[in-house]
PDB file of N, CA and C in Angstrom:
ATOM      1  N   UNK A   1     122.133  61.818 101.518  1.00  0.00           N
ATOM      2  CA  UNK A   1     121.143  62.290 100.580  1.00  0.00           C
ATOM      3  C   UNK A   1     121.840  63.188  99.554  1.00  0.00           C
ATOM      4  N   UNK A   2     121.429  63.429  98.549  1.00  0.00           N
ATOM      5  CA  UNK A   2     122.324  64.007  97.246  1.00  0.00           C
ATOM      6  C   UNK A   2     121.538  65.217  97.415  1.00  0.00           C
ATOM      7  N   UNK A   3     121.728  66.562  96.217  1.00  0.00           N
ATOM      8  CA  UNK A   3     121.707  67.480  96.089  1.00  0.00           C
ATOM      9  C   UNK A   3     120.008  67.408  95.685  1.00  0.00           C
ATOM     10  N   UNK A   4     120.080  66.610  94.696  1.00  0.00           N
ATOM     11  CA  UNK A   4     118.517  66.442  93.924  1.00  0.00           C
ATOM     12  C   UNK A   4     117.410  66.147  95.088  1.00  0.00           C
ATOM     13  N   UNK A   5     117.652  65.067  95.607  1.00  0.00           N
ATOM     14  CA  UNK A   5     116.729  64.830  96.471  1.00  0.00           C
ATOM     15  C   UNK A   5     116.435  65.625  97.844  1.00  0.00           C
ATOM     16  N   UNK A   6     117.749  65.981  98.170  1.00  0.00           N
ATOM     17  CA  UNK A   6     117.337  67.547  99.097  1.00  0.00           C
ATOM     18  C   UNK A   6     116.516  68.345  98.544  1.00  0.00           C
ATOM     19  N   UNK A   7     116.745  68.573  97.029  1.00  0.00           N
ATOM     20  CA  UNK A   7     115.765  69.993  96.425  1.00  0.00           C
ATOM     21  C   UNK A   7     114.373  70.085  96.705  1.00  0.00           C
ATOM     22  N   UNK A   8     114.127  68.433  96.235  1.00  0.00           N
ATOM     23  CA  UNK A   8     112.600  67.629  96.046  1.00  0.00           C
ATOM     24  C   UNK A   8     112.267  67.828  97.414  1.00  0.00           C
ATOM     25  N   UNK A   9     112.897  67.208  98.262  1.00  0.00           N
ATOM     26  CA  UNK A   9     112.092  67.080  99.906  1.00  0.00           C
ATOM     27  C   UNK A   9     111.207  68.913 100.299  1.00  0.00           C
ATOM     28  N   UNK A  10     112.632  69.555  99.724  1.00  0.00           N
ATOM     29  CA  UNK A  10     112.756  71.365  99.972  1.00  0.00           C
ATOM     30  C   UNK A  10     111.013  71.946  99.020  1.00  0.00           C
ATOM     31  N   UNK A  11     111.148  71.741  98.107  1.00  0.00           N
ATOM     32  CA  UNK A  11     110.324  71.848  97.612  1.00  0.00           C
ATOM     33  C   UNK A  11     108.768  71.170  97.589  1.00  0.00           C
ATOM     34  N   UNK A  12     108.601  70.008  98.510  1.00  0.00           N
ATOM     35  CA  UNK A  12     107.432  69.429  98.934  1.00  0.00           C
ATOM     36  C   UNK A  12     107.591  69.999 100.197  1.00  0.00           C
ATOM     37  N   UNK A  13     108.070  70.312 100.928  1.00  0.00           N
ATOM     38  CA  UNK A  13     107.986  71.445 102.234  1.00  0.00           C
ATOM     39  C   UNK A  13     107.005  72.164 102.019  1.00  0.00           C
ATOM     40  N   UNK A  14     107.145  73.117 100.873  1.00  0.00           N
ATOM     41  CA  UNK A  14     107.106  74.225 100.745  1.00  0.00           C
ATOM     42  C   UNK A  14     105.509  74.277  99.994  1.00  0.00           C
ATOM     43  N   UNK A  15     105.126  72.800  99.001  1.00  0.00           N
ATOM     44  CA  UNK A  15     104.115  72.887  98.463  1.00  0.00           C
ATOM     45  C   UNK A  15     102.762  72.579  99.849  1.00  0.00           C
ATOM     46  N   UNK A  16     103.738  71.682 100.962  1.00  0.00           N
ATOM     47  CA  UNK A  16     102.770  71.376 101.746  1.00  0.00           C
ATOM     48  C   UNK A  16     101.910  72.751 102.898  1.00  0.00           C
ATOM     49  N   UNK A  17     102.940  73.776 102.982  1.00  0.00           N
ATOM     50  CA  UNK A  17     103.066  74.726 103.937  1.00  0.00           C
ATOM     51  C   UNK A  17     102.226  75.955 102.713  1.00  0.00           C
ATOM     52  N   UNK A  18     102.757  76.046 101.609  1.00  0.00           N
ATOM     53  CA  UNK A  18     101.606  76.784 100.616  1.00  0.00           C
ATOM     54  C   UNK A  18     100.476  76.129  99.620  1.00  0.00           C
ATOM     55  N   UNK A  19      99.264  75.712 100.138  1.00  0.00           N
ATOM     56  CA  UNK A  19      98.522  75.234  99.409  1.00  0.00           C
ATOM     57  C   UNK A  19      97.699  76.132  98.472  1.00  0.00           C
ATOM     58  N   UNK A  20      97.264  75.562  97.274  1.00  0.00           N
ATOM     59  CA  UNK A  20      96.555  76.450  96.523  1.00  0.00           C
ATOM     60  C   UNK A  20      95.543  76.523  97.445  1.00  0.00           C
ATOM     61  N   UNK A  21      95.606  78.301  97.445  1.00  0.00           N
ATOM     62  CA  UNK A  21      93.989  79.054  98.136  1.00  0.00           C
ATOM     63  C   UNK A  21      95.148  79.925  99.566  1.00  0.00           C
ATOM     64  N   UNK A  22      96.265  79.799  99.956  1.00  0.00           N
ATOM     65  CA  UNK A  22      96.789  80.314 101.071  1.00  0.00           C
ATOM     66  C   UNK A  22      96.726  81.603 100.814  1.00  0.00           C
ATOM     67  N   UNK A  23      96.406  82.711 101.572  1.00  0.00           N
ATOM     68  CA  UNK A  23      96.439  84.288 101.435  1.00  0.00           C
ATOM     69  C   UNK A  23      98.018  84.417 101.875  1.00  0.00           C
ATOM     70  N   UNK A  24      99.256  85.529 101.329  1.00  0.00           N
ATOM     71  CA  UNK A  24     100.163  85.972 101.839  1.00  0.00           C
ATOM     72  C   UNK A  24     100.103  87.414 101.525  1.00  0.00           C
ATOM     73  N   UNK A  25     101.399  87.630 101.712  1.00  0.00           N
ATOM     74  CA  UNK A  25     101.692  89.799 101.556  1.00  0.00           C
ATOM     75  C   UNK A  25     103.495  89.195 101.373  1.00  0.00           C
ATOM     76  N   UNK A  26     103.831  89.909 100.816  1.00  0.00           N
ATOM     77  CA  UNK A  26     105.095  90.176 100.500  1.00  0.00           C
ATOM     78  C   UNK A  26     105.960  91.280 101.279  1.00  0.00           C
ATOM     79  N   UNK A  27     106.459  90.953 102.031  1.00  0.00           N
ATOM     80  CA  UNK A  27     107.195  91.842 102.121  1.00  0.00           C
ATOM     81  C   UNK A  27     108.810  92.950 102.139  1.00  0.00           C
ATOM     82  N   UNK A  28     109.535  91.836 100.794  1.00  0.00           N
ATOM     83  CA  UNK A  28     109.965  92.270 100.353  1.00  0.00           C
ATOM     84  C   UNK A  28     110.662  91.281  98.963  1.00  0.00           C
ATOM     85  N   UNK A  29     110.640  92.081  97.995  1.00  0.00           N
ATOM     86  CA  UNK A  29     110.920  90.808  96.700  1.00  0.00           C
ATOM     87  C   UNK A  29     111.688  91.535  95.917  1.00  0.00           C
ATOM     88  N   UNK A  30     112.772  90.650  95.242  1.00  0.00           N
ATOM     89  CA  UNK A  30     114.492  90.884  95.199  1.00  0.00           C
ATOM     90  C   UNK A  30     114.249  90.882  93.600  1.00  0.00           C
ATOM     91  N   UNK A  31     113.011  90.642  92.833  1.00  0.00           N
ATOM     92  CA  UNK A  31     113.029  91.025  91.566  1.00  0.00           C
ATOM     93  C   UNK A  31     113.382  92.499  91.413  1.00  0.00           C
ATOM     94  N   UNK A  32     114.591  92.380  90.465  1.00  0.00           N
ATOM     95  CA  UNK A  32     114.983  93.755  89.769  1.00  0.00           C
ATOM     96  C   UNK A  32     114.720  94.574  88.886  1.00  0.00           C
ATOM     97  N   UNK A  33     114.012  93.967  88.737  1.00  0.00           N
ATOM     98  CA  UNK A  33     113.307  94.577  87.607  1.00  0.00           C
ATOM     99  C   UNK A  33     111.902  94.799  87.551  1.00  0.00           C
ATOM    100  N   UNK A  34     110.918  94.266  87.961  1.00  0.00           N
ATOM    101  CA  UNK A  34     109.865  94.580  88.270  1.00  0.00           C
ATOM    102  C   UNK A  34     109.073  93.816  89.850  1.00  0.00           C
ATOM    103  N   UNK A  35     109.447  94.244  90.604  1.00  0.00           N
ATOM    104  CA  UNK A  35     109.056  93.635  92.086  1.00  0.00           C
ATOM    105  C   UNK A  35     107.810  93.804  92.035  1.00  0.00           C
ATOM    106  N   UNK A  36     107.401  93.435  93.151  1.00  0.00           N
ATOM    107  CA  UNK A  36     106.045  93.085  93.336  1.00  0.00           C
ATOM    108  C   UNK A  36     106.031  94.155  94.609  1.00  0.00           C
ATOM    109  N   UNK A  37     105.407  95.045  95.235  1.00  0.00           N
ATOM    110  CA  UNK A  37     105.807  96.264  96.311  1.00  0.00           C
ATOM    111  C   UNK A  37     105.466  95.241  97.388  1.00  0.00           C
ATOM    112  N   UNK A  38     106.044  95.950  98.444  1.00  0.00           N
ATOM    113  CA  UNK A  38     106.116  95.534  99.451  1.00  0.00           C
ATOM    114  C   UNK A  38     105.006  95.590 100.227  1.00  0.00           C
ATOM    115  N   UNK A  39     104.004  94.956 100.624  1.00  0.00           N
ATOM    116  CA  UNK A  39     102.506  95.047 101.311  1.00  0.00           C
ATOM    117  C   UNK A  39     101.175  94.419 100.603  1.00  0.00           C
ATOM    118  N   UNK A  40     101.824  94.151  99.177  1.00  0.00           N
ATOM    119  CA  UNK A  40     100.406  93.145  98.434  1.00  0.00           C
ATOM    120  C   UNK A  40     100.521  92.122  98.819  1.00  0.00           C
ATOM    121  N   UNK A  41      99.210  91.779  98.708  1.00  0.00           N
ATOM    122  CA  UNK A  41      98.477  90.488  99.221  1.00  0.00           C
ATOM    123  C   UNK A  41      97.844  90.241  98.214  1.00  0.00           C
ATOM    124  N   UNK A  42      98.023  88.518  98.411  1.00  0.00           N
ATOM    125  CA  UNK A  42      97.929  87.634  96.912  1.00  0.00           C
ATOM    126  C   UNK A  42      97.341  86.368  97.226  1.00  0.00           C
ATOM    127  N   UNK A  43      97.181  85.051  96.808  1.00  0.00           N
ATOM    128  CA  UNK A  43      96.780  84.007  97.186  1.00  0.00           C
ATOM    129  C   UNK A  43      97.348  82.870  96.089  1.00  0.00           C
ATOM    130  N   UNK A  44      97.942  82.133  96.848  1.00  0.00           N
ATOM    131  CA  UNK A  44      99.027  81.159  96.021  1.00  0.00           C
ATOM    132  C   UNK A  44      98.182  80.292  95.232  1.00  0.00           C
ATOM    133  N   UNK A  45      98.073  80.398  93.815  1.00  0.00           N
ATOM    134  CA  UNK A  45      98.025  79.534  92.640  1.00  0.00           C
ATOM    135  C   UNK A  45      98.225  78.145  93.171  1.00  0.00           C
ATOM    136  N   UNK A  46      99.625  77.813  93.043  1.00  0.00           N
ATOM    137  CA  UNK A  46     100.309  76.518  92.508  1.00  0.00           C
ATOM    138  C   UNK A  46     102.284  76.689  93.357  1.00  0.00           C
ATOM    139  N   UNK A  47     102.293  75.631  93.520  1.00  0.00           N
ATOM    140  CA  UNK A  47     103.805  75.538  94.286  1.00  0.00           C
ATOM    141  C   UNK A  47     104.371  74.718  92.785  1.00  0.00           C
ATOM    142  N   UNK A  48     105.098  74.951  92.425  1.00  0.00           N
ATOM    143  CA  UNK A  48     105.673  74.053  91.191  1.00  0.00           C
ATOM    144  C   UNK A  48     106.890  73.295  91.607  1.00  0.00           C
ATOM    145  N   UNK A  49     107.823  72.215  90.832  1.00  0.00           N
ATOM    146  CA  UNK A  49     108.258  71.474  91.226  1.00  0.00           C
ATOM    147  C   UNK A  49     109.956  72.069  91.785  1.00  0.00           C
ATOM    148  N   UNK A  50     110.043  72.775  91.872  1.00  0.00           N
ATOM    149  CA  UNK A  50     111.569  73.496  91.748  1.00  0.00           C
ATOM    150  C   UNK A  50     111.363  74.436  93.078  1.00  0.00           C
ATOM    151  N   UNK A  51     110.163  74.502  93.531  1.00  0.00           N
ATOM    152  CA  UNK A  51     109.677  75.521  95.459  1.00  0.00           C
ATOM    153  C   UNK A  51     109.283  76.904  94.962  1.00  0.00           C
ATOM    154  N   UNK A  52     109.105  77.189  93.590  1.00  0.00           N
ATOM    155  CA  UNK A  52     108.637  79.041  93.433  1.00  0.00           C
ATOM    156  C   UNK A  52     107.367  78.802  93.748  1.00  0.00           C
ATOM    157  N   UNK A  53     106.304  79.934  94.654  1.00  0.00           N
ATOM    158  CA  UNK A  53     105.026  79.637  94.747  1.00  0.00           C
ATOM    159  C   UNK A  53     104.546  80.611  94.098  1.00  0.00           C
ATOM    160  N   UNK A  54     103.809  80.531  92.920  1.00  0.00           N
ATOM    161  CA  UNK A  54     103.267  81.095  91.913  1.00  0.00           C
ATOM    162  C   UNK A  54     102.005  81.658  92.134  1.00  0.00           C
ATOM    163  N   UNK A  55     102.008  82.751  92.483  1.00  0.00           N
ATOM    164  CA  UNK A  55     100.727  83.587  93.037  1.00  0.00           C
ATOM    165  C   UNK A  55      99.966  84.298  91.763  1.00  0.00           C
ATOM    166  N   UNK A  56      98.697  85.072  92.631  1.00  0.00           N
ATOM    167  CA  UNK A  56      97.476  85.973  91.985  1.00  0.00           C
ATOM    168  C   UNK A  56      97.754  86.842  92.794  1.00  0.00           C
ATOM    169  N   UNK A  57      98.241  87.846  92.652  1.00  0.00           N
ATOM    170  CA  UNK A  57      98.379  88.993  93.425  1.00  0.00           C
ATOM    171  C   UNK A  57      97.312  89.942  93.531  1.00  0.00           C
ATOM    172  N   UNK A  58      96.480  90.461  94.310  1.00  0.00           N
ATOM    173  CA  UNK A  58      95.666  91.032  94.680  1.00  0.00           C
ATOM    174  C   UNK A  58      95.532  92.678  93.478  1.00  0.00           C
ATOM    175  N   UNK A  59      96.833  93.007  93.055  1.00  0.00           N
ATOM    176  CA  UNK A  59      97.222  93.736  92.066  1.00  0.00           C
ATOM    177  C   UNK A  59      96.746  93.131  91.143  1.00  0.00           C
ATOM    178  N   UNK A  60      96.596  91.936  90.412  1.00  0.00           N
ATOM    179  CA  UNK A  60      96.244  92.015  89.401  1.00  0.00           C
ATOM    180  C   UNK A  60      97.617  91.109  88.237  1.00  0.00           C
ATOM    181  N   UNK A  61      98.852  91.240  89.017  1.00  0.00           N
ATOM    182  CA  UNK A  61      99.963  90.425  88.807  1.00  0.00           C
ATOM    183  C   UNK A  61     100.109  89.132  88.906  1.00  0.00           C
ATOM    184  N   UNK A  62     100.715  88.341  88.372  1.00  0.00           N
ATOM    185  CA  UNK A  62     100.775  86.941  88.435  1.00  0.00           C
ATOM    186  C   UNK A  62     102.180  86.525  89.207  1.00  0.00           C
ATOM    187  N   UNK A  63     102.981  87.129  89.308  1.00  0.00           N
ATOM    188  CA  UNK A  63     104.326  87.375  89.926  1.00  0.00           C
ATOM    189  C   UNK A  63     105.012  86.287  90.714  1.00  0.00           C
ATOM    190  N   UNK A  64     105.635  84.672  90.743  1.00  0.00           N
ATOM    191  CA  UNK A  64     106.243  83.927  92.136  1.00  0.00           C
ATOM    192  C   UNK A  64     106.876  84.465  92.604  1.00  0.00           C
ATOM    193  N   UNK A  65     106.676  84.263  93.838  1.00  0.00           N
ATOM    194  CA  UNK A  65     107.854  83.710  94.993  1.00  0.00           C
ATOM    195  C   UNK A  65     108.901  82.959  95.135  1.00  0.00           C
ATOM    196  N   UNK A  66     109.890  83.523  95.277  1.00  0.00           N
ATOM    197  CA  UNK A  66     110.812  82.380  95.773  1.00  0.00           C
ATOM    198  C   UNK A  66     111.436  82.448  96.408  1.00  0.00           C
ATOM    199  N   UNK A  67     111.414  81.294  97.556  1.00  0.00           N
ATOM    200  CA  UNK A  67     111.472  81.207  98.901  1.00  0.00           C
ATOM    201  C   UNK A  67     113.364  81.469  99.078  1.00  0.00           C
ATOM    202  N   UNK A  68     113.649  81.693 100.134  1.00  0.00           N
ATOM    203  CA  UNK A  68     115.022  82.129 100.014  1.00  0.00           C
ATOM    204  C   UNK A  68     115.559  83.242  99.717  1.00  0.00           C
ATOM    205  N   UNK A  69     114.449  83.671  98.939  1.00  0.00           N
ATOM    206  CA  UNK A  69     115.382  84.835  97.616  1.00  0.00           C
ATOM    207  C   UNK A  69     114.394  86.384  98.301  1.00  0.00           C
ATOM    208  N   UNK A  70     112.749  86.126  98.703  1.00  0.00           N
ATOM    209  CA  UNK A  70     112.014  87.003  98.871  1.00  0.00           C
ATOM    210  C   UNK A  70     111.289  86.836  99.954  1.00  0.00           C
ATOM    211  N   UNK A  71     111.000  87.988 100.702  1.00  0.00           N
ATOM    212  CA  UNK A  71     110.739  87.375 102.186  1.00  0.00           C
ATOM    213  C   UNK A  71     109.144  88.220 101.997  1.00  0.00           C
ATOM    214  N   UNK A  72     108.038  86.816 102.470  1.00  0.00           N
ATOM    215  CA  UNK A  72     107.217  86.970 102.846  1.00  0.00           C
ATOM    216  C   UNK A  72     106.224  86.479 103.774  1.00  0.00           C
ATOM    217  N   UNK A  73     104.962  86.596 104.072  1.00  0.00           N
ATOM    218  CA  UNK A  73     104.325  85.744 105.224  1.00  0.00           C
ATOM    219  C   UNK A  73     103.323  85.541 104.643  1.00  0.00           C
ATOM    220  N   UNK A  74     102.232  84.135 105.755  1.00  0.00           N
ATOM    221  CA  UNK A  74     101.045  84.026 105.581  1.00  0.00           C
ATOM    222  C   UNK A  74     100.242  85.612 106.305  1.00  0.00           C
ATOM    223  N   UNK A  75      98.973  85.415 105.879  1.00  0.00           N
ATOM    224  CA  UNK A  75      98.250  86.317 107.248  1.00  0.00           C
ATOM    225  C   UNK A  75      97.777  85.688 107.839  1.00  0.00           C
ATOM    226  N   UNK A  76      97.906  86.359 108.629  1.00  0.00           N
ATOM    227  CA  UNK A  76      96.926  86.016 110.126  1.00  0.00           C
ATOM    228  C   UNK A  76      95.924  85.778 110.033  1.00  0.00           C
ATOM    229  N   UNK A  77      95.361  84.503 110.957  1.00  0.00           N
ATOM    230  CA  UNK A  77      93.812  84.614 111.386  1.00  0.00           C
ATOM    231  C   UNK A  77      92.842  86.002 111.382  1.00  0.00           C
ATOM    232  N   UNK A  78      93.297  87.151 112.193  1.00  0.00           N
ATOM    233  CA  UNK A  78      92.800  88.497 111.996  1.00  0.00           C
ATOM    234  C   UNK A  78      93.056  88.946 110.863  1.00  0.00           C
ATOM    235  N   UNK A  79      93.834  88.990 110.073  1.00  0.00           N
ATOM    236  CA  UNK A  79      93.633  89.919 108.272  1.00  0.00           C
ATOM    237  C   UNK A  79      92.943  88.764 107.934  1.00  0.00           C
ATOM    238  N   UNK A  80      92.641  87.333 107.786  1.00  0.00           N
ATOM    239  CA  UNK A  80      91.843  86.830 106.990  1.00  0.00           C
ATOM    240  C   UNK A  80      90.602  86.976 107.561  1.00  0.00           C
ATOM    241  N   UNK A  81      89.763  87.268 108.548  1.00  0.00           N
ATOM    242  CA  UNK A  81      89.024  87.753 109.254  1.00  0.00           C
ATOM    243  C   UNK A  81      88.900  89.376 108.473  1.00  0.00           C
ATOM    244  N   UNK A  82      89.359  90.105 108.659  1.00  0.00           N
ATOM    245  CA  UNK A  82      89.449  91.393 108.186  1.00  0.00           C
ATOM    246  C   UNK A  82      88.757  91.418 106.668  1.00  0.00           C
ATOM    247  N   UNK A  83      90.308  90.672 105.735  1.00  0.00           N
ATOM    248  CA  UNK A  83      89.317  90.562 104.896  1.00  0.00           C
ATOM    249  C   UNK A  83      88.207  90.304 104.217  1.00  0.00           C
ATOM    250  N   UNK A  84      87.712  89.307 104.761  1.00  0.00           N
ATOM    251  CA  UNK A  84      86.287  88.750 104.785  1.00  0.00           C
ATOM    252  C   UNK A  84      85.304  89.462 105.373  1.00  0.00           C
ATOM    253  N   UNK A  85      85.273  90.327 106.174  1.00  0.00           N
ATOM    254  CA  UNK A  85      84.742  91.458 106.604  1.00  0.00           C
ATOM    255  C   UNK A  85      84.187  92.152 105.348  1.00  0.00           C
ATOM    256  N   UNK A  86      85.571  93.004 104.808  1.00  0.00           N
ATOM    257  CA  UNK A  86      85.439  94.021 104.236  1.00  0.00           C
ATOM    258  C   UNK A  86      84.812  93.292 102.706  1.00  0.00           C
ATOM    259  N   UNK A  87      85.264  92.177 102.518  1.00  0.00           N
ATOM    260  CA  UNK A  87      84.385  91.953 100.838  1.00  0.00           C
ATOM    261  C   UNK A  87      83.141  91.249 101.818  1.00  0.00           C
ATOM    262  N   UNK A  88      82.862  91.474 102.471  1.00  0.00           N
ATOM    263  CA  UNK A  88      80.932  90.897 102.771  1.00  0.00           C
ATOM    264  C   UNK A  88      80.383  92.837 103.049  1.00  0.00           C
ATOM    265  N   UNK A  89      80.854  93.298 103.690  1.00  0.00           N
ATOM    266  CA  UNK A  89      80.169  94.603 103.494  1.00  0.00           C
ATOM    267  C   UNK A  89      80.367  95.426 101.984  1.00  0.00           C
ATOM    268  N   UNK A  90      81.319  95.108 101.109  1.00  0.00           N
ATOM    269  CA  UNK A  90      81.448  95.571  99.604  1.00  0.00           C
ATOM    270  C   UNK A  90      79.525  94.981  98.903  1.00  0.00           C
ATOM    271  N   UNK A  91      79.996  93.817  99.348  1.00  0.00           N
ATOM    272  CA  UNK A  91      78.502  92.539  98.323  1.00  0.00           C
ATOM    273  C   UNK A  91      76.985  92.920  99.222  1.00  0.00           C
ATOM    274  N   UNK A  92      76.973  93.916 100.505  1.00  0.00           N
ATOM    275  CA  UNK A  92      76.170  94.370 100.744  1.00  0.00           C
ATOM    276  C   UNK A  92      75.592  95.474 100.089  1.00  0.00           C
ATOM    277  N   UNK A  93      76.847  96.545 100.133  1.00  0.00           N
ATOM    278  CA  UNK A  93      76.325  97.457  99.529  1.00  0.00           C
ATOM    279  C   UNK A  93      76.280  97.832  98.145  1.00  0.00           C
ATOM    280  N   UNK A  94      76.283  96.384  97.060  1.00  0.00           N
ATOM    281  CA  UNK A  94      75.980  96.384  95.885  1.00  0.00           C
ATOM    282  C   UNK A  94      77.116  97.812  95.221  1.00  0.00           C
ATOM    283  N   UNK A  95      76.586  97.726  93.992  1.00  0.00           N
ATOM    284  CA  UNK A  95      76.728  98.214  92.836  1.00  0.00           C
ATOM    285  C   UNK A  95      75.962  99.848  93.084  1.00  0.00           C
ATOM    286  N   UNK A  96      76.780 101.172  92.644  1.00  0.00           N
ATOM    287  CA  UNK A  96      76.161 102.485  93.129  1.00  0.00           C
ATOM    288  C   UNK A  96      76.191 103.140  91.654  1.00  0.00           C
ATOM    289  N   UNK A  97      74.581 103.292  91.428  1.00  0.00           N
ATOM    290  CA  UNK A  97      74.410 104.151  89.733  1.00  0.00           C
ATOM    291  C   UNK A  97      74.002 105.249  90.310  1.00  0.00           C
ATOM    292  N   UNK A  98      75.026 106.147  89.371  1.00  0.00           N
ATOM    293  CA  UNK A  98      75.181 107.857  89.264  1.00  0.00           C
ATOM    294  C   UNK A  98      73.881 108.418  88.440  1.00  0.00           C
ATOM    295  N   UNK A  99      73.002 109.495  88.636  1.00  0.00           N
ATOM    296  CA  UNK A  99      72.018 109.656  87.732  1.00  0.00           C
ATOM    297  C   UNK A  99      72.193 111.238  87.696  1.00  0.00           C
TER     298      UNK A  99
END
């Protein structure tokens, strides 16, 4: 197998294992210049053709991944649990006007 087609296989790995909608956290990213901190949680956009997985960072950042270079995880069954928790008790207790 050649170099190219290793990349491709590497990179459909990676789109299959991050689908758009996967929750992760970062926990640690080798951008030098503006990293992404270590503990946000984001939810993968798009895997593009080259393996960066191009996230929505919970920050508010648009920031990829790339695998190799920055080490991060999915969450767990329990933080996605968690979170779903905590935004259903947010949409309970509405919107709070100061008078």
């Amino acid at each position: 197998m050649n170099e190219w087609e290793r990349l491709r296989r590497q990179a459909q790995r990676i789109k299959e294992s991050y689908p758009p909608g996967t929750r992760v956290m970062v926990l640690n990213m080798k951008d030098p210049w503006s990293p992404v901190p270590s503990g946000t949680r984001g939810t993968v956009d798009v895997v593009d053709d080259i393996g960066q997985i191009h996230m929505k960072w919970d920050s508010g950042r648009t920031l990829a991944l790339v695998p190799g270079e920055d080490s991060f995880r999915k969450l767990t069954d329990a933080e996605l649990l968690e979170e779903q928790s905590e935004s259903a008790s947010e949409d309970i207790s509405g919107p709070t006007m100061g008078m």
